[in-house]
PDB file of N, CA and C in Angstrom:
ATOM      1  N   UNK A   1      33.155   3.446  22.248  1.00  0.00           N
ATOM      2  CA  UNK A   1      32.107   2.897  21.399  1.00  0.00           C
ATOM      3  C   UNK A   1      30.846   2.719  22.238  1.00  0.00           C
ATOM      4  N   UNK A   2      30.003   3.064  21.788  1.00  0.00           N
ATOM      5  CA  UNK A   2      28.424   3.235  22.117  1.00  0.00           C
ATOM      6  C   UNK A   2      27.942   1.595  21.764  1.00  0.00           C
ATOM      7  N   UNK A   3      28.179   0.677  22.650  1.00  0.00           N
ATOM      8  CA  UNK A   3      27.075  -0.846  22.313  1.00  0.00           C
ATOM      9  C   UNK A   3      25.724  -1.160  22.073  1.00  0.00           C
ATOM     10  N   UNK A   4      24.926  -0.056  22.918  1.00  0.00           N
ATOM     11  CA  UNK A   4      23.978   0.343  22.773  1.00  0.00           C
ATOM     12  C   UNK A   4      23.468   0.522  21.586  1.00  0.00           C
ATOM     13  N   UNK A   5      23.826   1.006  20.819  1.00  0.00           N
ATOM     14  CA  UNK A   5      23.173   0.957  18.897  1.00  0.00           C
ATOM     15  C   UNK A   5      23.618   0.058  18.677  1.00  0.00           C
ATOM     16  N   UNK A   6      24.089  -1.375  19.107  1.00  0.00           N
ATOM     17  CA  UNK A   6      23.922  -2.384  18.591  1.00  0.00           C
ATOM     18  C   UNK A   6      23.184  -3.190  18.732  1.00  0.00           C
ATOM     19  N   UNK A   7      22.252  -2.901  20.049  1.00  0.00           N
ATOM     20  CA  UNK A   7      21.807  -3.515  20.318  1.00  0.00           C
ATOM     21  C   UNK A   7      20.280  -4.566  19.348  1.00  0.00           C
ATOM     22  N   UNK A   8      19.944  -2.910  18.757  1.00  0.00           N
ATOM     23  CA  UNK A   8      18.700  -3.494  18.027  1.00  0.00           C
ATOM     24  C   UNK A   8      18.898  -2.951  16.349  1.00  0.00           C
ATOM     25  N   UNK A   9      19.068  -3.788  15.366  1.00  0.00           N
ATOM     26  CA  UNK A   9      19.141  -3.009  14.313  1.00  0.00           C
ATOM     27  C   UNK A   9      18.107  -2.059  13.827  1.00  0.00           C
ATOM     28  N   UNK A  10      18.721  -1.147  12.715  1.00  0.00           N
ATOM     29  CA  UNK A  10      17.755  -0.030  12.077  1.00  0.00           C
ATOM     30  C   UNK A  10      17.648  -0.749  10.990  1.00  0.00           C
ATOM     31  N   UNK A  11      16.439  -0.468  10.368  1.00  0.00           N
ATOM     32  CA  UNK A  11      16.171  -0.716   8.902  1.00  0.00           C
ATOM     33  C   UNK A  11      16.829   0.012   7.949  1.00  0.00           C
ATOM     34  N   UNK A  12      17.696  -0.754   7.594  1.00  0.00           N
ATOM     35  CA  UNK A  12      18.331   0.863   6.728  1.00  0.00           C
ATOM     36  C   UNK A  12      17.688   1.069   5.241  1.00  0.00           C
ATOM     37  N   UNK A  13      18.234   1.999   4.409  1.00  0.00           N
ATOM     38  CA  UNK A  13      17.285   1.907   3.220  1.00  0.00           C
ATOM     39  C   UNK A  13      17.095   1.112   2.401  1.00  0.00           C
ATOM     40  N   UNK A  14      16.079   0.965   1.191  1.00  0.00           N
ATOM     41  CA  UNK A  14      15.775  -0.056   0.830  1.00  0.00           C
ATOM     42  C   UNK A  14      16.640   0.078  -0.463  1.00  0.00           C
ATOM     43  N   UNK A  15      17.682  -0.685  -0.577  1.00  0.00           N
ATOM     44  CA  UNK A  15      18.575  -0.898  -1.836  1.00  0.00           C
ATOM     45  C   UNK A  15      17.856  -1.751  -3.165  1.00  0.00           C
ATOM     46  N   UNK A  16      18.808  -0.825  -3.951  1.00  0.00           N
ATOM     47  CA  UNK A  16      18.124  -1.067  -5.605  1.00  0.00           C
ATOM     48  C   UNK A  16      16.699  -0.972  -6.443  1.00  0.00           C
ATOM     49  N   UNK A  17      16.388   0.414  -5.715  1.00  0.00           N
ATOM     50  CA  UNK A  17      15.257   0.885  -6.337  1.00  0.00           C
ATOM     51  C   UNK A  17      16.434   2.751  -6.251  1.00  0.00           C
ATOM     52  N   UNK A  18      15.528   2.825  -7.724  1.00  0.00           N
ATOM     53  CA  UNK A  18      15.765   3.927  -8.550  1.00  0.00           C
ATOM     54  C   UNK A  18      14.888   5.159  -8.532  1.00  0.00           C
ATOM     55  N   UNK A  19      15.408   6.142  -8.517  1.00  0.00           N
ATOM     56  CA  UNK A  19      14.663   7.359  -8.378  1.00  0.00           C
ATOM     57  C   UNK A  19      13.032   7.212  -9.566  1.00  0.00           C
ATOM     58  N   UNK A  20      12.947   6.336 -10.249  1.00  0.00           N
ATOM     59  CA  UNK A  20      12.625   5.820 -11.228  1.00  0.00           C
ATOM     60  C   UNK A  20      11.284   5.337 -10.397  1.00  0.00           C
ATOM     61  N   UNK A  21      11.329   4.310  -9.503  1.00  0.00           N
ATOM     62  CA  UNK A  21      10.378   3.518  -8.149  1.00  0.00           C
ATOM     63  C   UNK A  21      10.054   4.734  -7.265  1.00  0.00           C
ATOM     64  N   UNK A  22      10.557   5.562  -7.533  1.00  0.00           N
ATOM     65  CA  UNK A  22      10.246   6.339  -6.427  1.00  0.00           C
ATOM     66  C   UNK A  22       8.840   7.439  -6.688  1.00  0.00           C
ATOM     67  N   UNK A  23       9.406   7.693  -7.938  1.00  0.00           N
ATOM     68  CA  UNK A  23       8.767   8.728  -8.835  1.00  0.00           C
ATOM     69  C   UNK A  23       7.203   7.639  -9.045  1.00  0.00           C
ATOM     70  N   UNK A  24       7.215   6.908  -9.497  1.00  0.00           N
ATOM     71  CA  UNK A  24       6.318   5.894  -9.860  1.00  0.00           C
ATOM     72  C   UNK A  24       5.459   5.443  -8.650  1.00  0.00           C
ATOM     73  N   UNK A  25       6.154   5.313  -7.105  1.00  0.00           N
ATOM     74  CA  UNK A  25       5.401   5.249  -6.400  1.00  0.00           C
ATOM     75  C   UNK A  25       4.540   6.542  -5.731  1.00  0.00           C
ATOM     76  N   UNK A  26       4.334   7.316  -6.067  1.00  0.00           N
ATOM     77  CA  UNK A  26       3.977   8.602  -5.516  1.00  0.00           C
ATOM     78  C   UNK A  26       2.968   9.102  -7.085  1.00  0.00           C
ATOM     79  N   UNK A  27       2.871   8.125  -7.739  1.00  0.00           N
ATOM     80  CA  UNK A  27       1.162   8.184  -8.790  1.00  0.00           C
ATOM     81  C   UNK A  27       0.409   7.921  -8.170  1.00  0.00           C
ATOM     82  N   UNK A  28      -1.193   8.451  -8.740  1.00  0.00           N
ATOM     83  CA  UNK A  28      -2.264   7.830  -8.194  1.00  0.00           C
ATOM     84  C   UNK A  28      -2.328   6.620  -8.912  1.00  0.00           C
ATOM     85  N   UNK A  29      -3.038   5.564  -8.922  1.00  0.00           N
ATOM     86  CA  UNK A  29      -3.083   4.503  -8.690  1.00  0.00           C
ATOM     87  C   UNK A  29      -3.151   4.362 -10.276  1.00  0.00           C
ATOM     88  N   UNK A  30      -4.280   5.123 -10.997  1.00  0.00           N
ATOM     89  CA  UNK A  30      -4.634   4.414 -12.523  1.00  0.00           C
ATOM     90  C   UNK A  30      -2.928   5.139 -13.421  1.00  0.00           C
ATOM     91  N   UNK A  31      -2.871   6.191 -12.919  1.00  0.00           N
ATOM     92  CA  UNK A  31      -1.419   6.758 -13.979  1.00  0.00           C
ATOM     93  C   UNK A  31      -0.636   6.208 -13.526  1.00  0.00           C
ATOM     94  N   UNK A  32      -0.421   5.213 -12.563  1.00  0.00           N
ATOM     95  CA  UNK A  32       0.717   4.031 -12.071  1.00  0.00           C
ATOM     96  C   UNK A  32       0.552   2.925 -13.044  1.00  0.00           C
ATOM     97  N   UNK A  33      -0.522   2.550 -13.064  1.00  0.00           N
ATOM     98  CA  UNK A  33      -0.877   1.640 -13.692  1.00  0.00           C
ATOM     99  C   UNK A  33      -0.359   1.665 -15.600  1.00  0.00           C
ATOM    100  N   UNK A  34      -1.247   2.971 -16.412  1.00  0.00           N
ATOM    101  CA  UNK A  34      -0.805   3.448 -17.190  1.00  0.00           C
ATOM    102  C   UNK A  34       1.047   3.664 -17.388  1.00  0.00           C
ATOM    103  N   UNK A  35       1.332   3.925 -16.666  1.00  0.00           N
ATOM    104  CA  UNK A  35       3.012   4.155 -16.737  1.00  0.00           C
ATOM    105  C   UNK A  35       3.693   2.972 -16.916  1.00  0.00           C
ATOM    106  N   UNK A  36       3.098   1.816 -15.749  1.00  0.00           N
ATOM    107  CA  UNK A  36       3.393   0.546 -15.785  1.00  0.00           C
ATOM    108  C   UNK A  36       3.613   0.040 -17.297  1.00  0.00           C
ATOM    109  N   UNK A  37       2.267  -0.147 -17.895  1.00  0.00           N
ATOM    110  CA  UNK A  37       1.957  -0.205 -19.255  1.00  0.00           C
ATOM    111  C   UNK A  37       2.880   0.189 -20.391  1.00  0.00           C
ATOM    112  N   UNK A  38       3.028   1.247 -20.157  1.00  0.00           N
ATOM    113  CA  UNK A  38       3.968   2.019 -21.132  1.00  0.00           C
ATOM    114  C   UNK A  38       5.242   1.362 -21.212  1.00  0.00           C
ATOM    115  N   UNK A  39       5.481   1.192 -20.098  1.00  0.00           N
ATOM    116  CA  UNK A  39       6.981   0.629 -19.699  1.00  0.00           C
ATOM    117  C   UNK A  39       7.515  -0.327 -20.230  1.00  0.00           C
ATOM    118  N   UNK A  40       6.425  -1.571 -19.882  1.00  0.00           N
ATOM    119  CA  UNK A  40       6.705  -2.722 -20.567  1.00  0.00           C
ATOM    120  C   UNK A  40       6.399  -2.816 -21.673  1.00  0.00           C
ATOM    121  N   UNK A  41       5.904  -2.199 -22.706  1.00  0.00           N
ATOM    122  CA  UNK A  41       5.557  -2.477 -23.797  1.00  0.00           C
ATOM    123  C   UNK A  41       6.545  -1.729 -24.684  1.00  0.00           C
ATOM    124  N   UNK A  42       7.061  -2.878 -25.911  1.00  0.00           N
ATOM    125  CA  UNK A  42       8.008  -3.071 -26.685  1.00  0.00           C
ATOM    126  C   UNK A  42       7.683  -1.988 -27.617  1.00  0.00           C
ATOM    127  N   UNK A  43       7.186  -1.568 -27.835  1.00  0.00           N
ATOM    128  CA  UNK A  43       6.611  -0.501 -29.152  1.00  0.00           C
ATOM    129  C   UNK A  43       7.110   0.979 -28.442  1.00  0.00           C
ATOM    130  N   UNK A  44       7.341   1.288 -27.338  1.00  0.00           N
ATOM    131  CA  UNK A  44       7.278   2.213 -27.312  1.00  0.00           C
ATOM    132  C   UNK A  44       9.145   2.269 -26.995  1.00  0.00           C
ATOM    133  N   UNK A  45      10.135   3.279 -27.919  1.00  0.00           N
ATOM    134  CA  UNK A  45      11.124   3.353 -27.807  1.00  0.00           C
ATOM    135  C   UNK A  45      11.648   4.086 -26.447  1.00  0.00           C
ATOM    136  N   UNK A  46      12.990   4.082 -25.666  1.00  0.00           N
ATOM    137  CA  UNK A  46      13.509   4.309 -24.575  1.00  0.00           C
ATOM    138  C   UNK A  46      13.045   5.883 -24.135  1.00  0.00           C
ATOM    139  N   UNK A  47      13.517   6.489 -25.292  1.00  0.00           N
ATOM    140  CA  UNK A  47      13.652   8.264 -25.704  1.00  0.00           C
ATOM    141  C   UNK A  47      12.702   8.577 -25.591  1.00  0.00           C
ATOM    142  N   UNK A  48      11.921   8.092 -26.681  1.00  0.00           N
ATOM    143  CA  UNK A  48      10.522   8.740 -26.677  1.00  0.00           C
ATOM    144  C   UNK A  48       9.746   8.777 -25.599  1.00  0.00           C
ATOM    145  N   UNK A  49       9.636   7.536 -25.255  1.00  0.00           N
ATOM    146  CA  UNK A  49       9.231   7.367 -23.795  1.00  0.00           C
ATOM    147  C   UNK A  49       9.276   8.191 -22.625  1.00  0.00           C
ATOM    148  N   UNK A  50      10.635   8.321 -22.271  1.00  0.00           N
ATOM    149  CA  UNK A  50      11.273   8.968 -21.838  1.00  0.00           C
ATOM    150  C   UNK A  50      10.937  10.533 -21.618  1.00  0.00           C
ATOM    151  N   UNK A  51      10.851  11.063 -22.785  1.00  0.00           N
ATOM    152  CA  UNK A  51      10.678  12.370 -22.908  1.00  0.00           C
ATOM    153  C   UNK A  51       9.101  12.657 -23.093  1.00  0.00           C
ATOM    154  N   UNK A  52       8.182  11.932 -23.114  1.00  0.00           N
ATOM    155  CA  UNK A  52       6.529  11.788 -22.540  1.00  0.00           C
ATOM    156  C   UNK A  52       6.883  11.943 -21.251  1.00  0.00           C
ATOM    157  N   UNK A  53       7.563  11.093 -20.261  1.00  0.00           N
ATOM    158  CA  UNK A  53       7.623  10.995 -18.749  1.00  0.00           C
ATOM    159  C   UNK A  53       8.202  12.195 -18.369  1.00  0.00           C
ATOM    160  N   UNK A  54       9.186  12.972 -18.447  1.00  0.00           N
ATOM    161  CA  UNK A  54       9.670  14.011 -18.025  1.00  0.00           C
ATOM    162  C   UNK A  54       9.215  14.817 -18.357  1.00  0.00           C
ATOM    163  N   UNK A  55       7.906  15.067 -19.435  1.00  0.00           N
ATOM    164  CA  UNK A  55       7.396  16.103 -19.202  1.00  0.00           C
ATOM    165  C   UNK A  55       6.116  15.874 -18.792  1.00  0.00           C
ATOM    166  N   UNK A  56       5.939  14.912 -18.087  1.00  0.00           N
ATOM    167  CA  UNK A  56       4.614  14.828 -16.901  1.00  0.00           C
ATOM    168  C   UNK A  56       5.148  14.932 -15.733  1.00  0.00           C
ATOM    169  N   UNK A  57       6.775  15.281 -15.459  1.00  0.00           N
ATOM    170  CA  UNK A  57       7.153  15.081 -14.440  1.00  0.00           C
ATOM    171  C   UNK A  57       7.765  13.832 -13.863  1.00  0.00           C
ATOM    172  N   UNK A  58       8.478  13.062 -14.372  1.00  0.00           N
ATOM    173  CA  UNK A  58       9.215  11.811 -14.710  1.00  0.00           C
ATOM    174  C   UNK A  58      10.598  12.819 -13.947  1.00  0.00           C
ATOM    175  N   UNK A  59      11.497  11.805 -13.797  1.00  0.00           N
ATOM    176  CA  UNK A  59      13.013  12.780 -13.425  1.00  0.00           C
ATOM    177  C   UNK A  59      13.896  12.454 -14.689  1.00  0.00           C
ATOM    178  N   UNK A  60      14.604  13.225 -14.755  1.00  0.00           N
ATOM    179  CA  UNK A  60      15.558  13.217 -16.140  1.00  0.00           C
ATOM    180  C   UNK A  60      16.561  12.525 -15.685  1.00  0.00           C
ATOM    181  N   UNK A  61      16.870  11.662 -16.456  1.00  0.00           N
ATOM    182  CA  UNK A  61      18.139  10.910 -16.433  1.00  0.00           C
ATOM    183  C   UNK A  61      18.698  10.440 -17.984  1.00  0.00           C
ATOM    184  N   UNK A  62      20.059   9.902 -18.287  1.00  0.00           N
ATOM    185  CA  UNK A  62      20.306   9.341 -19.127  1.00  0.00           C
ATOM    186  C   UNK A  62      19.065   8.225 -19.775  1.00  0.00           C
ATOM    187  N   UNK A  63      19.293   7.701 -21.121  1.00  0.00           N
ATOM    188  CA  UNK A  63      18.269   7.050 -21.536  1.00  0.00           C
ATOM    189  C   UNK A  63      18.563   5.327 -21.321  1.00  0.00           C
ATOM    190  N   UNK A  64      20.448   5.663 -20.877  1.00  0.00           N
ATOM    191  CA  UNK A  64      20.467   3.910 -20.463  1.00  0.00           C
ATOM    192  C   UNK A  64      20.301   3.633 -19.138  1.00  0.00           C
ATOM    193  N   UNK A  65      19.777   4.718 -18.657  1.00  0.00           N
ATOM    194  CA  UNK A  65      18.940   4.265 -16.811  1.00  0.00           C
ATOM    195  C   UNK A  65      18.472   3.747 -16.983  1.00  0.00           C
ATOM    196  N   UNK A  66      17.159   4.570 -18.035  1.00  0.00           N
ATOM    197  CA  UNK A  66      15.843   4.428 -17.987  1.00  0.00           C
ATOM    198  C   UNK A  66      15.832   3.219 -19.117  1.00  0.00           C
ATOM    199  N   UNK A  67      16.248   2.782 -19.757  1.00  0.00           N
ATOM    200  CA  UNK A  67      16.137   1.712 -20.486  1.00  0.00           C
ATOM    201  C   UNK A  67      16.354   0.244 -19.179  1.00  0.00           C
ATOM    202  N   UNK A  68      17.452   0.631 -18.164  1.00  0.00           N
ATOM    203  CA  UNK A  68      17.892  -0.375 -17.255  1.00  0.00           C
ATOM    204  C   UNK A  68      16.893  -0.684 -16.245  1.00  0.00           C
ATOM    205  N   UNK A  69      15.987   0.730 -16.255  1.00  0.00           N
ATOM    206  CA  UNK A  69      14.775   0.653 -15.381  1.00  0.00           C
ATOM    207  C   UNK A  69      13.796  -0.574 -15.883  1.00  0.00           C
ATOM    208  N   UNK A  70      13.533  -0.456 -17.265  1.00  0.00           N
ATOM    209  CA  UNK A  70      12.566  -0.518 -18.109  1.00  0.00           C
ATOM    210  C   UNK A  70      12.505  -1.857 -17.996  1.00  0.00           C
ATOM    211  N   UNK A  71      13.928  -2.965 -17.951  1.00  0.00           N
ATOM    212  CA  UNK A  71      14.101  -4.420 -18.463  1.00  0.00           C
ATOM    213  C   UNK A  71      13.965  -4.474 -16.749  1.00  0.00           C
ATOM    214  N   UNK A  72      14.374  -4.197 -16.076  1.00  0.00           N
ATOM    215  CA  UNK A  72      14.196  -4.236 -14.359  1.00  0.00           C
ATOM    216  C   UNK A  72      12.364  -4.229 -14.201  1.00  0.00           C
ATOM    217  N   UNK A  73      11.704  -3.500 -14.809  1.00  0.00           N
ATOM    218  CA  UNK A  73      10.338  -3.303 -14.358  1.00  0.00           C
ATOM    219  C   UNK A  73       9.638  -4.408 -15.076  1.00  0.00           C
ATOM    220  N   UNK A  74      10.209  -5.425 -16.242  1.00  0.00           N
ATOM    221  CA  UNK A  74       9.450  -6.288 -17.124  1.00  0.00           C
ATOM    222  C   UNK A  74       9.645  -6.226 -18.452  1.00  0.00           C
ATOM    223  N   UNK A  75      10.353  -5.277 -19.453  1.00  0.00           N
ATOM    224  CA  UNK A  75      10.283  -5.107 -20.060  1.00  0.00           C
ATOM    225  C   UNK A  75      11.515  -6.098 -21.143  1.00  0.00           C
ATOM    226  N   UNK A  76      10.638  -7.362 -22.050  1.00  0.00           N
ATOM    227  CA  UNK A  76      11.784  -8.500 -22.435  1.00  0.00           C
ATOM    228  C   UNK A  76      13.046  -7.822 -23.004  1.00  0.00           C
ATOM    229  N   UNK A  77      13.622  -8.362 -23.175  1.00  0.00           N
ATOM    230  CA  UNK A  77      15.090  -7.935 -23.911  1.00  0.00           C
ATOM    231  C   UNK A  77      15.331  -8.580 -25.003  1.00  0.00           C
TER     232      UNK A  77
END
């Protein structure tokens, strides 16, 4: 055993963010913002939503991710 890598920890990755945070962080700033928007707001259904975002380039996933994303990002229940 190597002690030496124990010595100092690594940061390891940052748990419980979703390809979802990821995608979202790599907007420019106002279509972050806009997306934000979208997200939380109750009017706009999971799907529909959904399928606006993936075809701006959103990642495809099931719609109860992205619904799990949605109440995770603010969105009431």
């Amino acid at each position: 055993m190597d002690i030496t890598k124990l010595a100092a920890p690594t940061r390891g990755p940052v748990r419980n963010r979703s390809i979802f945070d990821d995608w979202l962080d790599q907007l420019p700033a106002k279509e972050r913002e806009a997306v934000t928007a979208a997200v939380i707001d109750r009017a706009w259904g999971h799907t529909a939503l959904l399928d606006i975002l993936v075809s701006e380039g959103a990642p495809r996933t099931a719609a109860t991710s992205f619904q799990n994303w949605r109440h995770k990002m603010g969105l009431p229940r």
